[in-house]
PDB file of N, CA and C in Angstrom:
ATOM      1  N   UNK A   1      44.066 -61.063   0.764  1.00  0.00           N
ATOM      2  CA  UNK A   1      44.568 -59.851   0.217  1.00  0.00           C
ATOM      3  C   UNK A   1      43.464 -58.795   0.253  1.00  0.00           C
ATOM      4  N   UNK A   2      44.103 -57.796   0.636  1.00  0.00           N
ATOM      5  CA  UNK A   2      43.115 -56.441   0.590  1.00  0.00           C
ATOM      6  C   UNK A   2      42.330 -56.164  -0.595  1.00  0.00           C
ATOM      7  N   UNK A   3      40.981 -55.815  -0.720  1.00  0.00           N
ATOM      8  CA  UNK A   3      40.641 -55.223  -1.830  1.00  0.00           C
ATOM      9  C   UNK A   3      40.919 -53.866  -1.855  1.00  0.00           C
ATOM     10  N   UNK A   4      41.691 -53.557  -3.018  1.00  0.00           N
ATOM     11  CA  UNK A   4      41.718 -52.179  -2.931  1.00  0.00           C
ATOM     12  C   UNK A   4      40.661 -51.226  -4.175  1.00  0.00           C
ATOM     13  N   UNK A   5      40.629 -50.193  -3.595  1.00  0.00           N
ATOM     14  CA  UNK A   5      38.888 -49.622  -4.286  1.00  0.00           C
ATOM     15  C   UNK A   5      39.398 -48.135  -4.554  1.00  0.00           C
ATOM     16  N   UNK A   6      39.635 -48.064  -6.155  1.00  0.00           N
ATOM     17  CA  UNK A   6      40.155 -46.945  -6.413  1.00  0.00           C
ATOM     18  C   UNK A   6      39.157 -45.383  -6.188  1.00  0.00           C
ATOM     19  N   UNK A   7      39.919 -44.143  -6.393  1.00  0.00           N
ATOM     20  CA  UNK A   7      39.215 -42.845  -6.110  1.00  0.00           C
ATOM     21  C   UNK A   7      38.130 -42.809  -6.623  1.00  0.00           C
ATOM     22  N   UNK A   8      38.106 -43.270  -7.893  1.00  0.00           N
ATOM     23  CA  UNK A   8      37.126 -43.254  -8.633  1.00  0.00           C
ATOM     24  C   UNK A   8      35.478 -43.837  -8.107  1.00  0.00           C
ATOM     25  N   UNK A   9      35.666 -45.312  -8.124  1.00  0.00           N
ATOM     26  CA  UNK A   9      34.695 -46.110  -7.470  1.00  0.00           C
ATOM     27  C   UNK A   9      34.289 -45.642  -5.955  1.00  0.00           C
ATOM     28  N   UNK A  10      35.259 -45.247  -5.207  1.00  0.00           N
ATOM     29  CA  UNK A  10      34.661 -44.684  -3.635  1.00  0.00           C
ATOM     30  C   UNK A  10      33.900 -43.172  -4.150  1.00  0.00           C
ATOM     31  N   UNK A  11      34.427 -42.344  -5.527  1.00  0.00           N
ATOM     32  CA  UNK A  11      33.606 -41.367  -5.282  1.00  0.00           C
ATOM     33  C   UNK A  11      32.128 -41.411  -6.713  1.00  0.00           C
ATOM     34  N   UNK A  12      32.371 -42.662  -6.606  1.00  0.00           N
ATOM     35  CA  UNK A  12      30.966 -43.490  -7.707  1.00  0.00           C
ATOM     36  C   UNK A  12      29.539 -43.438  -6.386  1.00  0.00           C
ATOM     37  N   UNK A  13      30.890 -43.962  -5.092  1.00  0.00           N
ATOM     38  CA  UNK A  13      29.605 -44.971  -4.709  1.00  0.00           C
ATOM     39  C   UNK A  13      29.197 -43.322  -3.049  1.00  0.00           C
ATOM     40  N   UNK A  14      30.046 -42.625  -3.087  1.00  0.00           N
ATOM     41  CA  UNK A  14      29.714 -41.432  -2.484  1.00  0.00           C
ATOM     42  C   UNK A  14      28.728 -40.807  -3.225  1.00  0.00           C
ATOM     43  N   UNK A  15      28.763 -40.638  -4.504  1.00  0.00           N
ATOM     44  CA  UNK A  15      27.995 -39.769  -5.341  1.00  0.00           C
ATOM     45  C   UNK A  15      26.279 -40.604  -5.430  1.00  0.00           C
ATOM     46  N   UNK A  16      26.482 -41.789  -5.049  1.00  0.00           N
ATOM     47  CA  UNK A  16      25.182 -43.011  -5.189  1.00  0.00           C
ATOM     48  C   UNK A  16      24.538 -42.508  -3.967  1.00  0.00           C
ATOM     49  N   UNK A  17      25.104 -42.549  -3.080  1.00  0.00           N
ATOM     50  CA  UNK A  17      24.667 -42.336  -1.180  1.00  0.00           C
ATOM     51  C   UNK A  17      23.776 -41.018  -1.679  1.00  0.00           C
ATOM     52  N   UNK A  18      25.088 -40.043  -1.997  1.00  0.00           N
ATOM     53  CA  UNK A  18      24.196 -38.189  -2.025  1.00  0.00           C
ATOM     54  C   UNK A  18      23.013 -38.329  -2.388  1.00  0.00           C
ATOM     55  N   UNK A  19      23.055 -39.285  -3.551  1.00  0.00           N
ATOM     56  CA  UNK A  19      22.023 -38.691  -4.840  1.00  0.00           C
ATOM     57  C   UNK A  19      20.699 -39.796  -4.012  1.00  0.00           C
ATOM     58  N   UNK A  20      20.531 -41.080  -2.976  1.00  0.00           N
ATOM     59  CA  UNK A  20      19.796 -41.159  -2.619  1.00  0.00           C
ATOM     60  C   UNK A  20      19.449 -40.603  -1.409  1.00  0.00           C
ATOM     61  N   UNK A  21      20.441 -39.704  -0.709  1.00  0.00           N
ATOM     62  CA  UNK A  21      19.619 -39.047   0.532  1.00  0.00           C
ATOM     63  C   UNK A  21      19.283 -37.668  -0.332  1.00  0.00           C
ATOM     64  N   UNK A  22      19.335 -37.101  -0.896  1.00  0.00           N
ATOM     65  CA  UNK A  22      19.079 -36.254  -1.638  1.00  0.00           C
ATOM     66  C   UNK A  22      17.578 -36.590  -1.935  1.00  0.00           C
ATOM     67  N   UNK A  23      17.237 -37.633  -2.473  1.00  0.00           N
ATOM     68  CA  UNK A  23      15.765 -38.005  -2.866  1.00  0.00           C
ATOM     69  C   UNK A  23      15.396 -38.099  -1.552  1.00  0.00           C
ATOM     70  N   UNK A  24      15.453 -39.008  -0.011  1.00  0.00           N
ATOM     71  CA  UNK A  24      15.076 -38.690   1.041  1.00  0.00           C
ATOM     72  C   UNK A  24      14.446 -37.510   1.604  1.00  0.00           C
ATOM     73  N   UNK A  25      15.573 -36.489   0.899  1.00  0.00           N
ATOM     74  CA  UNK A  25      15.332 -35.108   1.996  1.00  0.00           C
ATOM     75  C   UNK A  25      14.224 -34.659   1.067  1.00  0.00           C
ATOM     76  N   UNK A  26      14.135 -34.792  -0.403  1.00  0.00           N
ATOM     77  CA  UNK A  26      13.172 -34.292  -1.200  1.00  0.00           C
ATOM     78  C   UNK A  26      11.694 -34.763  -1.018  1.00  0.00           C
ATOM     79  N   UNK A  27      12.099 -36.122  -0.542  1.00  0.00           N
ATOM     80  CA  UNK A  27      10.513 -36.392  -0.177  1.00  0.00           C
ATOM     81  C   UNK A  27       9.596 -36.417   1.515  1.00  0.00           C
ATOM     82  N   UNK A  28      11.128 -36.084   2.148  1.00  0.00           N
ATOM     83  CA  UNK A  28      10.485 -35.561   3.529  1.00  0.00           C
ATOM     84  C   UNK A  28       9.847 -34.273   3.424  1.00  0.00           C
ATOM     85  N   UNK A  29      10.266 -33.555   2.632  1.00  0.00           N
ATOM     86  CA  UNK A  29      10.054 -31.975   2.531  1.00  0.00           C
ATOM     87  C   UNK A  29       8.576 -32.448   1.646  1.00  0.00           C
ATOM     88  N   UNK A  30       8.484 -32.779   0.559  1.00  0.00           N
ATOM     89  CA  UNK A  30       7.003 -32.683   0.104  1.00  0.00           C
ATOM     90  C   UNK A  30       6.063 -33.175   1.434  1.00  0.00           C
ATOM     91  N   UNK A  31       6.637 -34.719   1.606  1.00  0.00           N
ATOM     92  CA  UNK A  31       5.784 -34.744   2.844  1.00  0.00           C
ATOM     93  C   UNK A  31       5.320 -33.459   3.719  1.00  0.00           C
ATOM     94  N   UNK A  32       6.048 -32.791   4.396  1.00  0.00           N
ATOM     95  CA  UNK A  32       6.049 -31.975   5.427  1.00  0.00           C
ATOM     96  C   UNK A  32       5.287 -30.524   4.864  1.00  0.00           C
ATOM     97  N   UNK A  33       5.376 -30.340   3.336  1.00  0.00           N
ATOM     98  CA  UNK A  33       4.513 -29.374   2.693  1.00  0.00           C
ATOM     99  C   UNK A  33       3.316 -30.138   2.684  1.00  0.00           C
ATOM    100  N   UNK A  34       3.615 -31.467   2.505  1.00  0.00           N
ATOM    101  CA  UNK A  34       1.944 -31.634   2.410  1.00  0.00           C
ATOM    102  C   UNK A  34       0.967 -31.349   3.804  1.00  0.00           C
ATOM    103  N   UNK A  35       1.605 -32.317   4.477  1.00  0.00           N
ATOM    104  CA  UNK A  35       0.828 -31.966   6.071  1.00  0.00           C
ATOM    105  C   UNK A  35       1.091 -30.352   6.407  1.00  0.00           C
ATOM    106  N   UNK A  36       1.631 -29.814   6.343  1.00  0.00           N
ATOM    107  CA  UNK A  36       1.353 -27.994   6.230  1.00  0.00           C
ATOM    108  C   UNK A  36       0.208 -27.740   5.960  1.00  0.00           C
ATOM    109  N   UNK A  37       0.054 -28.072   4.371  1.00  0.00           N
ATOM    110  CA  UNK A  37      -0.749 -27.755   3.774  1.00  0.00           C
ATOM    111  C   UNK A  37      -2.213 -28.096   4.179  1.00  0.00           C
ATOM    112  N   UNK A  38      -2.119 -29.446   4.644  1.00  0.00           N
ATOM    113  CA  UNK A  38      -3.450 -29.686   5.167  1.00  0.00           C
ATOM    114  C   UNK A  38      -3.530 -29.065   6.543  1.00  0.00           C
ATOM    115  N   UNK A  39      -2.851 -28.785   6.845  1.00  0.00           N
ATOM    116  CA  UNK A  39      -3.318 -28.465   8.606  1.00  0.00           C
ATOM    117  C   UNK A  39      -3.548 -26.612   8.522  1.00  0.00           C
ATOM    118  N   UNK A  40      -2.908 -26.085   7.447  1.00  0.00           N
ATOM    119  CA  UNK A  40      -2.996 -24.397   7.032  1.00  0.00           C
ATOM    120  C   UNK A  40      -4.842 -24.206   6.870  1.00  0.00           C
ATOM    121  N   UNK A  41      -4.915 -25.815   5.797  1.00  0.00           N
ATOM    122  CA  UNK A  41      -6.648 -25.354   5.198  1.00  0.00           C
ATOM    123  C   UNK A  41      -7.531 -25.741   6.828  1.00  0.00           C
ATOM    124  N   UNK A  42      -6.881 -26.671   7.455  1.00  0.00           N
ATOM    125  CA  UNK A  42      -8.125 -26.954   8.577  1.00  0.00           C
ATOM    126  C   UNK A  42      -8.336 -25.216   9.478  1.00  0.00           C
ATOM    127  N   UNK A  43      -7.126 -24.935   9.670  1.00  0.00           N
ATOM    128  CA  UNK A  43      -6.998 -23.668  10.656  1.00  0.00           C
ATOM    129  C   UNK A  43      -7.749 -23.043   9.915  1.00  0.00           C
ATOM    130  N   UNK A  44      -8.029 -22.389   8.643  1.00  0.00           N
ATOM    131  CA  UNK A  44      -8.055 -21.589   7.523  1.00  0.00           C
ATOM    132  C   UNK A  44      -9.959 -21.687   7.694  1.00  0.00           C
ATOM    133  N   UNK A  45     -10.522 -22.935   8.003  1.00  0.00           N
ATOM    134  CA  UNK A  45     -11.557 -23.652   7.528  1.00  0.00           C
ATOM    135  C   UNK A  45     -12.144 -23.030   9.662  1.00  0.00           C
ATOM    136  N   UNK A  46     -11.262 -22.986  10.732  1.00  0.00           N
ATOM    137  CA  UNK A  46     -11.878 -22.940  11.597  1.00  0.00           C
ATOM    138  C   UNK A  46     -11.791 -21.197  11.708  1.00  0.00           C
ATOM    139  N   UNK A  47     -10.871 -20.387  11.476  1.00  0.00           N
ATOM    140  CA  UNK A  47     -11.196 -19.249  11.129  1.00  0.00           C
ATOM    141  C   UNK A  47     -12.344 -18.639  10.325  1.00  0.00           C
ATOM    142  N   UNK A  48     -12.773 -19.491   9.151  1.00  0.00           N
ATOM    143  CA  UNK A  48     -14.082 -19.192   8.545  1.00  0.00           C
ATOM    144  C   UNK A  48     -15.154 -19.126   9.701  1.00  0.00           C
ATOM    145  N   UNK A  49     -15.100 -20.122  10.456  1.00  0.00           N
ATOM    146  CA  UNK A  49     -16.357 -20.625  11.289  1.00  0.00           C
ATOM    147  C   UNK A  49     -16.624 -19.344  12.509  1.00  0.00           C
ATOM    148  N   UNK A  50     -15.439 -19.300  12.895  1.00  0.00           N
ATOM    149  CA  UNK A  50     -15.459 -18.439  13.902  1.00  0.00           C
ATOM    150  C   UNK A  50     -15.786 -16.863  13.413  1.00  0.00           C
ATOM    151  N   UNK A  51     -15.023 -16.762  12.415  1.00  0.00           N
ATOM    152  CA  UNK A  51     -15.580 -15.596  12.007  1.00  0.00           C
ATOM    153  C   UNK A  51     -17.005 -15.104  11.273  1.00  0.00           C
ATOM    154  N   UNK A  52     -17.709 -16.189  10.924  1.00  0.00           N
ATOM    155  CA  UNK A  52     -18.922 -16.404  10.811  1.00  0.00           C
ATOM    156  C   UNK A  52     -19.938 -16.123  12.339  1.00  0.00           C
ATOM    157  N   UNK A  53     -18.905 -17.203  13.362  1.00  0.00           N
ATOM    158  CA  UNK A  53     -20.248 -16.709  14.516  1.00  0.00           C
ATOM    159  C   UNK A  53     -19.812 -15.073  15.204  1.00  0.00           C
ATOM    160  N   UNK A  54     -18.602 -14.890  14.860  1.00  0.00           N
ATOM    161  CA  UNK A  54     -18.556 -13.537  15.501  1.00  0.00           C
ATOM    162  C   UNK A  54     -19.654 -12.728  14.622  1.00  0.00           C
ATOM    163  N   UNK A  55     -19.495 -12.913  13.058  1.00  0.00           N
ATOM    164  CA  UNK A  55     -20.819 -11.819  12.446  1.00  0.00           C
ATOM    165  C   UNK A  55     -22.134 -11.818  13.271  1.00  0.00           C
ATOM    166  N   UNK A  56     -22.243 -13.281  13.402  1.00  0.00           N
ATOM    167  CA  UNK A  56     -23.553 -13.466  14.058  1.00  0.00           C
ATOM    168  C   UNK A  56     -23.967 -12.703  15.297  1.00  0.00           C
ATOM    169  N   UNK A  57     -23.021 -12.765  16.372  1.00  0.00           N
ATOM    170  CA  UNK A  57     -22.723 -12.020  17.877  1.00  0.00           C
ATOM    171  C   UNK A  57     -23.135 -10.344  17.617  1.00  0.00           C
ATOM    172  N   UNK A  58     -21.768 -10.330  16.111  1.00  0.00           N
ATOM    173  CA  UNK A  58     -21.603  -8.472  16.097  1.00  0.00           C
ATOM    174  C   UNK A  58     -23.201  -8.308  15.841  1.00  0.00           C
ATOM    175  N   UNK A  59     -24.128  -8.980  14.747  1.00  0.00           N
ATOM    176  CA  UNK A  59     -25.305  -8.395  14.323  1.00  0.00           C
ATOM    177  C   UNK A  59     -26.355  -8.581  15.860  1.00  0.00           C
ATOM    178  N   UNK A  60     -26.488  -9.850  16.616  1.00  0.00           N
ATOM    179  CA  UNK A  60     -27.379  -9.878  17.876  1.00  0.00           C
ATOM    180  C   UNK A  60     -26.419  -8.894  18.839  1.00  0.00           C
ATOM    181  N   UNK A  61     -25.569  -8.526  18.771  1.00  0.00           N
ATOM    182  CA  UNK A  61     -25.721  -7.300  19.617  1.00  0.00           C
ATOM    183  C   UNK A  61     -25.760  -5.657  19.261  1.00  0.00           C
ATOM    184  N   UNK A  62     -25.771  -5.827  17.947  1.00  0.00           N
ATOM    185  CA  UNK A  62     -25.890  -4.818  17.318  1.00  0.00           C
ATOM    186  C   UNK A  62     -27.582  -4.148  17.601  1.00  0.00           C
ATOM    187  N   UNK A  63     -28.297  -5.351  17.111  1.00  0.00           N
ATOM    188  CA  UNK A  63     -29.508  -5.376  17.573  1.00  0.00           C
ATOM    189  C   UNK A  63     -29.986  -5.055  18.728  1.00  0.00           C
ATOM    190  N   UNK A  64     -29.492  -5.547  19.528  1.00  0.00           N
ATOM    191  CA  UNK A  64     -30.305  -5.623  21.133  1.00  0.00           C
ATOM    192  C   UNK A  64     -29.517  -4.035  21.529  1.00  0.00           C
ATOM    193  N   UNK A  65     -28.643  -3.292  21.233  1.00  0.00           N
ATOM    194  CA  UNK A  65     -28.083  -2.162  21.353  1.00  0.00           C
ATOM    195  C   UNK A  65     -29.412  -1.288  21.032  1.00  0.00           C
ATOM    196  N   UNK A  66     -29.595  -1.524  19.516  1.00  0.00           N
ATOM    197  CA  UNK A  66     -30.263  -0.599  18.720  1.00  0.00           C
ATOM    198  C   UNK A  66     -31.860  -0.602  19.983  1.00  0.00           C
ATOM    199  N   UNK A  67     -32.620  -2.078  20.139  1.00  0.00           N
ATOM    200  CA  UNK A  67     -33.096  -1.772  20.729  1.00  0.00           C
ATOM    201  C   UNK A  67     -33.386  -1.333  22.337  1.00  0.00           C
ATOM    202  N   UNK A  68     -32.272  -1.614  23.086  1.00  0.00           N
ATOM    203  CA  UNK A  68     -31.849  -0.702  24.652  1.00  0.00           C
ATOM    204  C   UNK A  68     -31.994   1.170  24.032  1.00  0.00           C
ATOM    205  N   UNK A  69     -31.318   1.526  23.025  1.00  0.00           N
ATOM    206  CA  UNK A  69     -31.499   2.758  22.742  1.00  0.00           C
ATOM    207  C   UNK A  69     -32.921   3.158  22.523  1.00  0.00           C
ATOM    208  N   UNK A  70     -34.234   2.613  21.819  1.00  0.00           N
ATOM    209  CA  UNK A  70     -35.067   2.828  21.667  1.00  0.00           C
ATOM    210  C   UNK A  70     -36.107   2.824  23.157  1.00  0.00           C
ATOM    211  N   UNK A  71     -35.748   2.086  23.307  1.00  0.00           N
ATOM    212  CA  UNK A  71     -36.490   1.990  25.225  1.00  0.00           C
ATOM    213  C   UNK A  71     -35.614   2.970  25.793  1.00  0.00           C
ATOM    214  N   UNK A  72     -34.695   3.398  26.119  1.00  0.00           N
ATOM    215  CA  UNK A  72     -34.604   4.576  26.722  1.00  0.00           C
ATOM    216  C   UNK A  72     -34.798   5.684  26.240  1.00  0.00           C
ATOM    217  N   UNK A  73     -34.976   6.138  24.740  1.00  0.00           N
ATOM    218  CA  UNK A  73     -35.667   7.146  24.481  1.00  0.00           C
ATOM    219  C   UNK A  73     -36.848   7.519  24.351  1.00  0.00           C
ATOM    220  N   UNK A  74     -37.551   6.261  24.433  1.00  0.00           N
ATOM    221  CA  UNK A  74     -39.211   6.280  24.835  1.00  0.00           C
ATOM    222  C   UNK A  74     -39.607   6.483  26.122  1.00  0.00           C
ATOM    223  N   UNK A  75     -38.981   6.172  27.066  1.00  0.00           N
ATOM    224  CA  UNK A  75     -38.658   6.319  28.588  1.00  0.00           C
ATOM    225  C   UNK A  75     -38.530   7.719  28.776  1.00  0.00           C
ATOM    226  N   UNK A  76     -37.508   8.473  27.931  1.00  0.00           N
ATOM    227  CA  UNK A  76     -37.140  10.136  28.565  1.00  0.00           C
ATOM    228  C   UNK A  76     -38.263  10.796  27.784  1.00  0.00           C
ATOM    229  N   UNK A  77     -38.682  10.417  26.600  1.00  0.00           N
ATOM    230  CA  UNK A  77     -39.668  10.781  25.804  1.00  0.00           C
ATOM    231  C   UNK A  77     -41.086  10.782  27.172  1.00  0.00           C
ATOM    232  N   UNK A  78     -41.451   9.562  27.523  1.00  0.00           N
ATOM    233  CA  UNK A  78     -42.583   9.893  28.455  1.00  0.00           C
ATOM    234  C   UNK A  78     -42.365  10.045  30.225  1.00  0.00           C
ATOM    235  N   UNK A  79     -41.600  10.538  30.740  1.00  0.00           N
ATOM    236  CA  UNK A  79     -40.409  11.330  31.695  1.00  0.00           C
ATOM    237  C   UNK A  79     -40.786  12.722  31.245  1.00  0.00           C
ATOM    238  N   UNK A  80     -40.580  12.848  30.192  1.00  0.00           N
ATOM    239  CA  UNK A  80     -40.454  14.550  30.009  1.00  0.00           C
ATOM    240  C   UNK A  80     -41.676  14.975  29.285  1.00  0.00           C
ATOM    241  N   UNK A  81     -42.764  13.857  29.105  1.00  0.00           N
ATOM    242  CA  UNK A  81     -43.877  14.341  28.385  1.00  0.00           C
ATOM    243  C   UNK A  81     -44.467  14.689  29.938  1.00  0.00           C
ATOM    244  N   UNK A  82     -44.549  13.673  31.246  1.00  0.00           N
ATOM    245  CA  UNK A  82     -45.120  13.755  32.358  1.00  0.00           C
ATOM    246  C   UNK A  82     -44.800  14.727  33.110  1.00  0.00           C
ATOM    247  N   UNK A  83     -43.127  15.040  32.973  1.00  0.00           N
ATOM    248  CA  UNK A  83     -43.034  16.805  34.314  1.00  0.00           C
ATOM    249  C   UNK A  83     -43.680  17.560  33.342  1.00  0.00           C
ATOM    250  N   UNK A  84     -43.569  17.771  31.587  1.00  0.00           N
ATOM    251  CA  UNK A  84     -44.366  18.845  31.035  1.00  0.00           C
ATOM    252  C   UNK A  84     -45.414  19.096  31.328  1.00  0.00           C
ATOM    253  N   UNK A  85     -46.561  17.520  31.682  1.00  0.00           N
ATOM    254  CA  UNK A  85     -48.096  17.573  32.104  1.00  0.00           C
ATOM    255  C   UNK A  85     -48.019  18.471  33.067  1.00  0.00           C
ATOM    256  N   UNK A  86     -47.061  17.553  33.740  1.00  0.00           N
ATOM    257  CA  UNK A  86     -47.366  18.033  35.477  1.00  0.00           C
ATOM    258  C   UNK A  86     -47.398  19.589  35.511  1.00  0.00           C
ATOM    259  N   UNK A  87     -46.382  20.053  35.225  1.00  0.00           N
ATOM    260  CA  UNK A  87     -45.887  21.456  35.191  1.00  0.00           C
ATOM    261  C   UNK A  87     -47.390  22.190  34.636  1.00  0.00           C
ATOM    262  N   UNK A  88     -48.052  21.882  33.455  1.00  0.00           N
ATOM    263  CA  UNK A  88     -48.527  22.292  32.657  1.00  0.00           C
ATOM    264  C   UNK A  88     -49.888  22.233  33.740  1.00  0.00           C
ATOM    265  N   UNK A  89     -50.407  21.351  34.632  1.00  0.00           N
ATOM    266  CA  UNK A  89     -51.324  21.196  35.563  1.00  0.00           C
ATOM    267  C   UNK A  89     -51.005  22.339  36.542  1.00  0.00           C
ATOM    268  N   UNK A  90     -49.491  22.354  37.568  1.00  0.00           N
ATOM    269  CA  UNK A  90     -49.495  23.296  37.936  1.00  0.00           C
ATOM    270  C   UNK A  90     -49.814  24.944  37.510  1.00  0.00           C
ATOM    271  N   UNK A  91     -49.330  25.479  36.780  1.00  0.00           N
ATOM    272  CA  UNK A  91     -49.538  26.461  36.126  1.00  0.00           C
ATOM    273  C   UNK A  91     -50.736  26.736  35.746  1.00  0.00           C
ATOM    274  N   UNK A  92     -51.663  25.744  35.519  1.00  0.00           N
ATOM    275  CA  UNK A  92     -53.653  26.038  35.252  1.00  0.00           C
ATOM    276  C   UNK A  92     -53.873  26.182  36.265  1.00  0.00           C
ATOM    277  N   UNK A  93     -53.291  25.899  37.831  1.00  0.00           N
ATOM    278  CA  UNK A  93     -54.356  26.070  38.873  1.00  0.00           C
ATOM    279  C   UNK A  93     -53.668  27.127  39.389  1.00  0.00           C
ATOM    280  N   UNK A  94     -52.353  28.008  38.736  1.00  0.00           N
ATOM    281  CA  UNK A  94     -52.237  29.315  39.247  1.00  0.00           C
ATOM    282  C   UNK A  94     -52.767  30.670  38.942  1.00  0.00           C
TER     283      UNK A  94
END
């Protein structure tokens, strides 16, 4: 003979199923926040780094700028001290 399984009990044992995939989906999702979470701080942690050696780059070329500018103005500085000589030689022997 058939068992028969009233509305009630099929929606006992429907409501049992929900309520444990329900906890499933709740703990895939923490899972999946968690590994987020750790993989947000690693990125987070290699952005520090990088942006650390870029300071480093911006200041050594900041530097080596500052000094290319100083050598070429010491350069036009004695450039234009030498046509002044020169000039200044010509002009005594006129």
């Amino acid at each position: 003979m058939a068992q028969e399984i009233g509305i009630r009990e099929v929606l006992q044992q429907v409501d049992a199923r929900m309520a444990s995939l329900e906890r499933h989906v709740e703990q895939r999702f923490e899972d999946i926040e968690r590994r987020f979470d750790e993989r947000f701080t690693a990125v987070e942690k290699r952005l520090d780094r990088l942006e650390g050696r870029m300071d480093r780059l911006e200041q050594a070329m900041l530097t080596n700028f500052r000094w290319m500018v100083g050598l070429l103005f010491t350069a036009w500085v004695t450039i234009m001290a030498s046509v002044i000589g020169l000039g200044l030689a010509i002009l005594a022997r006129l």
